[in-house]
N, C-alpha and C. Protein backbone atom coordinates (compact mmCIF):
# COMPACT_ATOMS: atom_id res chain seq x y z
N UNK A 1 114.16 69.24 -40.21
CA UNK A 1 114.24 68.16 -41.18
C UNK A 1 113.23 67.08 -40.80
N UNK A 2 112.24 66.78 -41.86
CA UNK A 2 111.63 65.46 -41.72
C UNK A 2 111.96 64.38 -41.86
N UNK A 3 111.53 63.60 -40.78
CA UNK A 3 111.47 61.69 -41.56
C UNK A 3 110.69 61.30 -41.63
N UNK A 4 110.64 60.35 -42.39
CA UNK A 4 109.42 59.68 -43.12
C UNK A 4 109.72 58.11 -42.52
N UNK A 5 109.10 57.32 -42.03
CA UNK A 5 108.89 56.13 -41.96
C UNK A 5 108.17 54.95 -43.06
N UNK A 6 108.25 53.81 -43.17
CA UNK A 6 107.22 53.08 -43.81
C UNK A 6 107.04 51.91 -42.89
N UNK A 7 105.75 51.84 -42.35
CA UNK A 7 105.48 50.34 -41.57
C UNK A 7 104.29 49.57 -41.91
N UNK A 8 104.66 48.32 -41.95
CA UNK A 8 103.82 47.43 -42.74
C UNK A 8 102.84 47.41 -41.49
N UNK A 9 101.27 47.29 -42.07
CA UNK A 9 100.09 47.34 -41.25
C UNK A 9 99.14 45.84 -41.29
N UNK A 10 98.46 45.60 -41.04
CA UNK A 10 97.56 44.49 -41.22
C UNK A 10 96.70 44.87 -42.14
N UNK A 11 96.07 45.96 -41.64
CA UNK A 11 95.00 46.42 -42.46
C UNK A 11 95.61 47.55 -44.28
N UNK A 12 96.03 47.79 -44.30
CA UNK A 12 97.00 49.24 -45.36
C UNK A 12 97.58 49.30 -45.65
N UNK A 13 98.25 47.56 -45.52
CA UNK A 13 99.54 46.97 -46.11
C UNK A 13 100.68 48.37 -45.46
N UNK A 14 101.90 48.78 -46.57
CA UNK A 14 102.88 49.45 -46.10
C UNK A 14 102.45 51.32 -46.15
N UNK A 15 102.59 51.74 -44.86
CA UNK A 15 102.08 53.17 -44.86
C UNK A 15 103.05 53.79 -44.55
N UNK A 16 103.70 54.58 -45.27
CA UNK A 16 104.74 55.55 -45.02
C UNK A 16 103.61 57.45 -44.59
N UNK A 17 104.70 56.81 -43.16
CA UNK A 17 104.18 58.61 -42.49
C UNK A 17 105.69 59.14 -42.15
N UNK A 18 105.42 60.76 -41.83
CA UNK A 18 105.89 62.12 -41.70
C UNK A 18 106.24 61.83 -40.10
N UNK A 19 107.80 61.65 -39.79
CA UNK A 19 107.82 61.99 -38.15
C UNK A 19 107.82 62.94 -37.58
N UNK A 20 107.41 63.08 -36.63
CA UNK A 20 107.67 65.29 -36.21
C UNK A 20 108.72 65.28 -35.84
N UNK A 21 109.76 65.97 -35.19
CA UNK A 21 110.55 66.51 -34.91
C UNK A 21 111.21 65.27 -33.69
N UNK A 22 110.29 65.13 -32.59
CA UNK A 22 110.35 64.93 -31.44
C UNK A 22 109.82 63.60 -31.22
N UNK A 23 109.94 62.65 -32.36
CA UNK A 23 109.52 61.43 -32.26
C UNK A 23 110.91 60.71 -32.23
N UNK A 24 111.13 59.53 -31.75
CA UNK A 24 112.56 58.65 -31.07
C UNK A 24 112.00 57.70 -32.72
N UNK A 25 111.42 57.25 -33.26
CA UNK A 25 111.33 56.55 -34.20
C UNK A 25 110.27 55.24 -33.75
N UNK A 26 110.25 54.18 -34.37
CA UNK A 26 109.33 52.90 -34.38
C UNK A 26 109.41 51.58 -34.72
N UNK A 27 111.06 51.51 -34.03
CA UNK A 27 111.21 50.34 -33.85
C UNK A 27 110.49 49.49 -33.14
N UNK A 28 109.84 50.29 -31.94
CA UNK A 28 109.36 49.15 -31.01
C UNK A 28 107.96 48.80 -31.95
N UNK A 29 107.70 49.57 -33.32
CA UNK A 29 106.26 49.12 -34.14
C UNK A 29 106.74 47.99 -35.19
N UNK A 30 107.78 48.18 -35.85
CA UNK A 30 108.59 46.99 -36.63
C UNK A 30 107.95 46.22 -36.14
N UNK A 31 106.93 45.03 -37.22
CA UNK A 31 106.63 43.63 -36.97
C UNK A 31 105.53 43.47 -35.67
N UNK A 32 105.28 44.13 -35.11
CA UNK A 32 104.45 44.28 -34.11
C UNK A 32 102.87 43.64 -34.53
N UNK A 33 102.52 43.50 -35.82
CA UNK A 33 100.69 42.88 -36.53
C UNK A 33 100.09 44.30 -36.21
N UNK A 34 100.49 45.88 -36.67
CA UNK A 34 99.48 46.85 -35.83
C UNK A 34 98.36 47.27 -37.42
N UNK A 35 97.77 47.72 -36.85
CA UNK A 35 96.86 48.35 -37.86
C UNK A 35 97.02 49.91 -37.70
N UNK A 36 97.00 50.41 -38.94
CA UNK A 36 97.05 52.23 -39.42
C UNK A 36 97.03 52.80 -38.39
N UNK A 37 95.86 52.94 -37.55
CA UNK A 37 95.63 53.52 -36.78
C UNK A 37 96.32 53.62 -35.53
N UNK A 38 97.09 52.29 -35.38
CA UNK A 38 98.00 51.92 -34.03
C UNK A 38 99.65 53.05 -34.43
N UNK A 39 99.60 53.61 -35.64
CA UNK A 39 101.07 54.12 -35.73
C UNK A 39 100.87 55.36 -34.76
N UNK A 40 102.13 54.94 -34.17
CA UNK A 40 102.16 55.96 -32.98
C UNK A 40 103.24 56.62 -32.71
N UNK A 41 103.49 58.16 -32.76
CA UNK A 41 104.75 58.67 -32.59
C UNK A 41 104.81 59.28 -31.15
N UNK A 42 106.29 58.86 -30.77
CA UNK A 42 106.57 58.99 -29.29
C UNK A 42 107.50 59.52 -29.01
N UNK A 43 107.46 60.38 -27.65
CA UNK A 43 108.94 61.33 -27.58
C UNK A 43 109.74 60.55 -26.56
N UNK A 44 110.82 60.89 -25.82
CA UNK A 44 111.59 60.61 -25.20
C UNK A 44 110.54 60.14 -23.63
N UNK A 45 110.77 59.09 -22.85
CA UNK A 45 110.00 58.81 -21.66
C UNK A 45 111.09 60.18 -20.84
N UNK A 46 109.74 60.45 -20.05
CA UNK A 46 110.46 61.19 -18.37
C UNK A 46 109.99 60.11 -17.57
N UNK A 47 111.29 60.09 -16.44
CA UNK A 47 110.58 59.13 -15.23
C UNK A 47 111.33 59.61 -14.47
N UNK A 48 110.34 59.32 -13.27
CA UNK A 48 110.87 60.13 -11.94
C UNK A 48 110.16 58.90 -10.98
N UNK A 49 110.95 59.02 -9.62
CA UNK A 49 110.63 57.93 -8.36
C UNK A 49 111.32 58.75 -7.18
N UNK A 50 111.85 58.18 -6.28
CA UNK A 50 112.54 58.40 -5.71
C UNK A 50 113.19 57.47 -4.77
N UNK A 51 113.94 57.51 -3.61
CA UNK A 51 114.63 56.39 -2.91
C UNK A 51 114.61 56.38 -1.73
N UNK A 52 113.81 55.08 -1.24
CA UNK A 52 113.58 54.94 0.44
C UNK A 52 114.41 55.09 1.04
N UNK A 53 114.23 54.89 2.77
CA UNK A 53 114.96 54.65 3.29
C UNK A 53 115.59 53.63 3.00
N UNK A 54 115.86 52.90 2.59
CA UNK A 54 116.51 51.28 2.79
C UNK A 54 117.08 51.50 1.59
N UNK A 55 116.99 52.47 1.29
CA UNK A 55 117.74 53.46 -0.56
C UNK A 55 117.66 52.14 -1.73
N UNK A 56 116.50 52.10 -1.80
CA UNK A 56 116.38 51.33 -2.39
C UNK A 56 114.89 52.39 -3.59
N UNK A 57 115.11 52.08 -4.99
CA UNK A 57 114.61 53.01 -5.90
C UNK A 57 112.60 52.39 -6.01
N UNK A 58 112.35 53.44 -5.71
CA UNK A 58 110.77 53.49 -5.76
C UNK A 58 110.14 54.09 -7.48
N UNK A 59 109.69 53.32 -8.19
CA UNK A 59 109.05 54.13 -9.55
C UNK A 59 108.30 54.47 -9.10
N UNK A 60 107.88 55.36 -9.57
CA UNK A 60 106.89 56.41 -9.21
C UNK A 60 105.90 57.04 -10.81
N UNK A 61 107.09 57.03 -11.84
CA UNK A 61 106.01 57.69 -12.88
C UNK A 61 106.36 57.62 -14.12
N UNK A 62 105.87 57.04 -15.56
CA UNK A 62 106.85 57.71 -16.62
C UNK A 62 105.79 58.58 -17.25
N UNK A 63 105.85 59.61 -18.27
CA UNK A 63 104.98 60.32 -19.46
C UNK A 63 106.35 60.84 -20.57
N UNK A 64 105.62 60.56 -21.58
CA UNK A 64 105.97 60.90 -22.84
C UNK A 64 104.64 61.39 -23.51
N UNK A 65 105.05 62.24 -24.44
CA UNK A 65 104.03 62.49 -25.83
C UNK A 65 104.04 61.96 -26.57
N UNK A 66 102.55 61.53 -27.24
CA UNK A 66 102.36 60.50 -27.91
C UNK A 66 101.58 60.91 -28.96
N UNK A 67 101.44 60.39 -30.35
CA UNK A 67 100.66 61.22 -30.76
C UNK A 67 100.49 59.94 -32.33
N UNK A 68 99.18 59.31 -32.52
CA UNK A 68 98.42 58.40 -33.50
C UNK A 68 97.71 59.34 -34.52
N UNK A 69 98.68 59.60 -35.57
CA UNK A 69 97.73 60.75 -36.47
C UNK A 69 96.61 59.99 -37.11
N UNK A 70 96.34 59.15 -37.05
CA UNK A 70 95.36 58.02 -38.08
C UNK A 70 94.32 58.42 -37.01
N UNK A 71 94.27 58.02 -35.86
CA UNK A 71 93.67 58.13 -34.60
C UNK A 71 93.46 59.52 -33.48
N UNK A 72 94.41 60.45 -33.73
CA UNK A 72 93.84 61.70 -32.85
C UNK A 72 94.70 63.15 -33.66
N UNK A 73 93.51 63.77 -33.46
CA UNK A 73 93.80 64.80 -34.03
C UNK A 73 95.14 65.70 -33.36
N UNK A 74 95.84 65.70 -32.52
CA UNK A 74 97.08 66.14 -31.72
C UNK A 74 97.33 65.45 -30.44
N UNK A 75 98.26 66.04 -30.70
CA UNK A 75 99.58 65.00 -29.93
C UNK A 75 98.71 65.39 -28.00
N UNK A 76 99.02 63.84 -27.66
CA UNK A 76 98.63 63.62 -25.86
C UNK A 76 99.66 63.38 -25.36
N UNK A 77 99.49 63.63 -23.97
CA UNK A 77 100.42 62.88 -23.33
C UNK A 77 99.68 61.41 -22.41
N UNK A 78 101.17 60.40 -22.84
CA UNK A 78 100.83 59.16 -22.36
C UNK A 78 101.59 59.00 -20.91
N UNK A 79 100.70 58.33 -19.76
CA UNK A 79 101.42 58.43 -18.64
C UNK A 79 100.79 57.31 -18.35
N UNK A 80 102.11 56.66 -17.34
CA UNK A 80 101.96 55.13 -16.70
C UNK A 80 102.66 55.48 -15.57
N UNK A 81 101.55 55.64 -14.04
CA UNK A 81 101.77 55.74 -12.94
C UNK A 81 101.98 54.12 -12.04
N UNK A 82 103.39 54.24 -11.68
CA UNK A 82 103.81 53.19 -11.19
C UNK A 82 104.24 53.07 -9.45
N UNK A 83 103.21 53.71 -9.00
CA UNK A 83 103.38 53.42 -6.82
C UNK A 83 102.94 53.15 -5.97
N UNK A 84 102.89 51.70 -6.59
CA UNK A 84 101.87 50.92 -5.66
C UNK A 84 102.79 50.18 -4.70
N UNK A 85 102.69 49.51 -3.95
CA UNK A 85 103.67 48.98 -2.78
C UNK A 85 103.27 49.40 -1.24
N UNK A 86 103.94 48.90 -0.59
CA UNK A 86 104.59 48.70 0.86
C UNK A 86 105.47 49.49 1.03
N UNK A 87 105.18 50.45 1.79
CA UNK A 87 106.47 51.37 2.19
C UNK A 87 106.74 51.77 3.83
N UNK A 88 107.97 52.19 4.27
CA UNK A 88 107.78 52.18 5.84
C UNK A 88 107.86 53.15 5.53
N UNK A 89 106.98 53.44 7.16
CA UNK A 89 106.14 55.17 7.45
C UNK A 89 106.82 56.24 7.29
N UNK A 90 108.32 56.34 7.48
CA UNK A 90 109.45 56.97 6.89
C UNK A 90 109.65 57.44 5.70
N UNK A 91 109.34 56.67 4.97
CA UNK A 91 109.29 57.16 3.04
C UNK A 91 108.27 57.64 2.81
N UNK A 92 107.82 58.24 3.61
CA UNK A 92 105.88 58.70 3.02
C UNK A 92 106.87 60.28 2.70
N UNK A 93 107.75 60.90 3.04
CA UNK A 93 107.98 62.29 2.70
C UNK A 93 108.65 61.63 1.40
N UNK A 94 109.27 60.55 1.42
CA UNK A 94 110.67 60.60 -0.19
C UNK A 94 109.17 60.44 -1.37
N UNK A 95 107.85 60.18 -0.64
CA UNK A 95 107.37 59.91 -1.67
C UNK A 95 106.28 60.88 -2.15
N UNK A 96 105.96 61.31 -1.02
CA UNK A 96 105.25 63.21 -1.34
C UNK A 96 106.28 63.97 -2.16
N UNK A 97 107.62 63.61 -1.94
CA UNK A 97 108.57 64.48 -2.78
C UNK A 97 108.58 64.28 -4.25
N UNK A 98 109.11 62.76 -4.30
CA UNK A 98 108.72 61.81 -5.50
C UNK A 98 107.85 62.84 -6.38
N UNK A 99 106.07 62.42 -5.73
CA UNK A 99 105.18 62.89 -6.58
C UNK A 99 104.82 64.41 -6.85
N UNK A 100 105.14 65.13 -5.92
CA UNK A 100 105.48 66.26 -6.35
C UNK A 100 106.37 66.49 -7.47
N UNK A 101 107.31 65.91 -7.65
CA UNK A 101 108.55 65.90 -8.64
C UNK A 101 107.92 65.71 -10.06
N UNK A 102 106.92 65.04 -10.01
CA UNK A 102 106.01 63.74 -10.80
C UNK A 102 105.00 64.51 -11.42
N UNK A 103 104.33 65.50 -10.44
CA UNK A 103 103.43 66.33 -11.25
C UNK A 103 103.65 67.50 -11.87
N UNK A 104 105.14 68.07 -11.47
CA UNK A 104 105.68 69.26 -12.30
C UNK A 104 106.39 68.66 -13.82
N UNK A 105 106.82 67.38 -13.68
CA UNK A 105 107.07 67.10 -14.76
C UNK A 105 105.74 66.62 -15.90
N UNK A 106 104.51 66.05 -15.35
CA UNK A 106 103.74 66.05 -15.87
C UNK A 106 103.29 67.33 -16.89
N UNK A 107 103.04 68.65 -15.91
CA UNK A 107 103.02 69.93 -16.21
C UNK A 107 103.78 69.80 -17.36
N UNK A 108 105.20 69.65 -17.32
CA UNK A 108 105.64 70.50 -18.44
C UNK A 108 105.51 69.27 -19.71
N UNK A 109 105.36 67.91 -19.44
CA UNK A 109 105.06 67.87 -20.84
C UNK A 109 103.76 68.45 -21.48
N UNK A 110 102.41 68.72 -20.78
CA UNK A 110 101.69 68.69 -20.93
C UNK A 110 101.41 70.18 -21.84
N UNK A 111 102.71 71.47 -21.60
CA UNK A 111 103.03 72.10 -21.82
C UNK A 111 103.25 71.78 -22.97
N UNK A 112 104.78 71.19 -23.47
CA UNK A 112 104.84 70.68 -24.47
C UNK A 112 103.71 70.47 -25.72
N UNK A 113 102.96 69.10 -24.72
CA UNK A 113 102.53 68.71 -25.73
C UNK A 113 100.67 70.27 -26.53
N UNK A 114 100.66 70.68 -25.91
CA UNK A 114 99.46 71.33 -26.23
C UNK A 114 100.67 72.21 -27.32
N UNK A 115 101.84 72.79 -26.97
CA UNK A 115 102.81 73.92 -27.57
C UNK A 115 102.59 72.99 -29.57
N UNK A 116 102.97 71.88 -29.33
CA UNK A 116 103.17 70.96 -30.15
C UNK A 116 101.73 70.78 -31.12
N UNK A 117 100.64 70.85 -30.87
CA UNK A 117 99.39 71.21 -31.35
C UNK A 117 99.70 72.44 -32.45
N UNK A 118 100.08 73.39 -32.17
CA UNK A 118 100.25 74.42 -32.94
C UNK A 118 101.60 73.91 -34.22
N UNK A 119 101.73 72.94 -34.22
CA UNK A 119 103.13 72.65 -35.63
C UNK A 119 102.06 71.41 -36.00
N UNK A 120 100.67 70.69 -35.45
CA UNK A 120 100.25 69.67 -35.95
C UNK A 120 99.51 70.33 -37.26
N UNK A 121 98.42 71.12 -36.32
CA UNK A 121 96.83 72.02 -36.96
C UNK A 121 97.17 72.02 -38.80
C-alpha cells in the first residue's frame, strides 16, 4: 500500500509525493522552509555504541536509508558516525567491538538499500 504525502516547499509551493514502503513519514519536514528537492524519505535509524568500563553508553553510529527523489536517482544510505572522545585504555576492546557491530550493520543496510534500487528503477 502507498502513501502519498503533500509538503509545502519554498520553491513548488505544495508537492504531493509517493512514500515507499519503508519510509517513517515527514514530520520532521512539516514547516521546516525546504525546497523540492530537500523532500527526503527515511527509514527507521540503526544505532549501535557500546558500554565502557565505567558502563557508561558510548555512541558509536547511526545509518538509515535515505532517499530525495527530486535529488537522487535511488535510495543511499545516510550515516552519522559519532566516537569521538576520551576513553580509558580498557574500552579500546568495548570499542573495536562497538565498531565491528557498526560495520556489519552498515553492510546490511547497504544491502538493503541497493535491494531497494530495484522497486525505485
Amino acid at each position: 500500500m502507498t502513501r502519498a504525502v503533500t509538503l509545502e516547499t519554498m520553491d513548488h509551493g505544495l508537492v504531493e509525493v509517493e512514500c515507499p514502503p519503508w519510509c517513517i513519514g515527514h514530520g520532521w519536514q512539516i514547516g521546516a522552509g525546504i525546497g523540492r528537492n530537500d523532500i527526503t524519505h527515511r527509514s527507521v535509524r540503526v544505532k549501535t555504541g557500546t558500554v565502557t568500563e565505567t558502563r557508561e553508553w558510548a555512541p558509536l553510529l547511526a545509518v538509515w536509508v535515505s532517499w530525495a527523489p527530486f535529488r537522487e536517482l535511488v535510495p543511499v544510505i545516510s550515516l552519522v558516525l559519532d566516537a569521538e572522545g576520551d576513553y580509558q585504555a580498557e574500552d579500546g576492546r568495548h570499542l573495536a567491538e562497538g565498531l565491528r557491530l557498526a560495520a556489519s550493520r552498515i553492510e546490511a543496510l547497504a544491502t538493503e538499500a541497493i535491494r531497494l534500487r530495484g522497486e525505485v528503477s
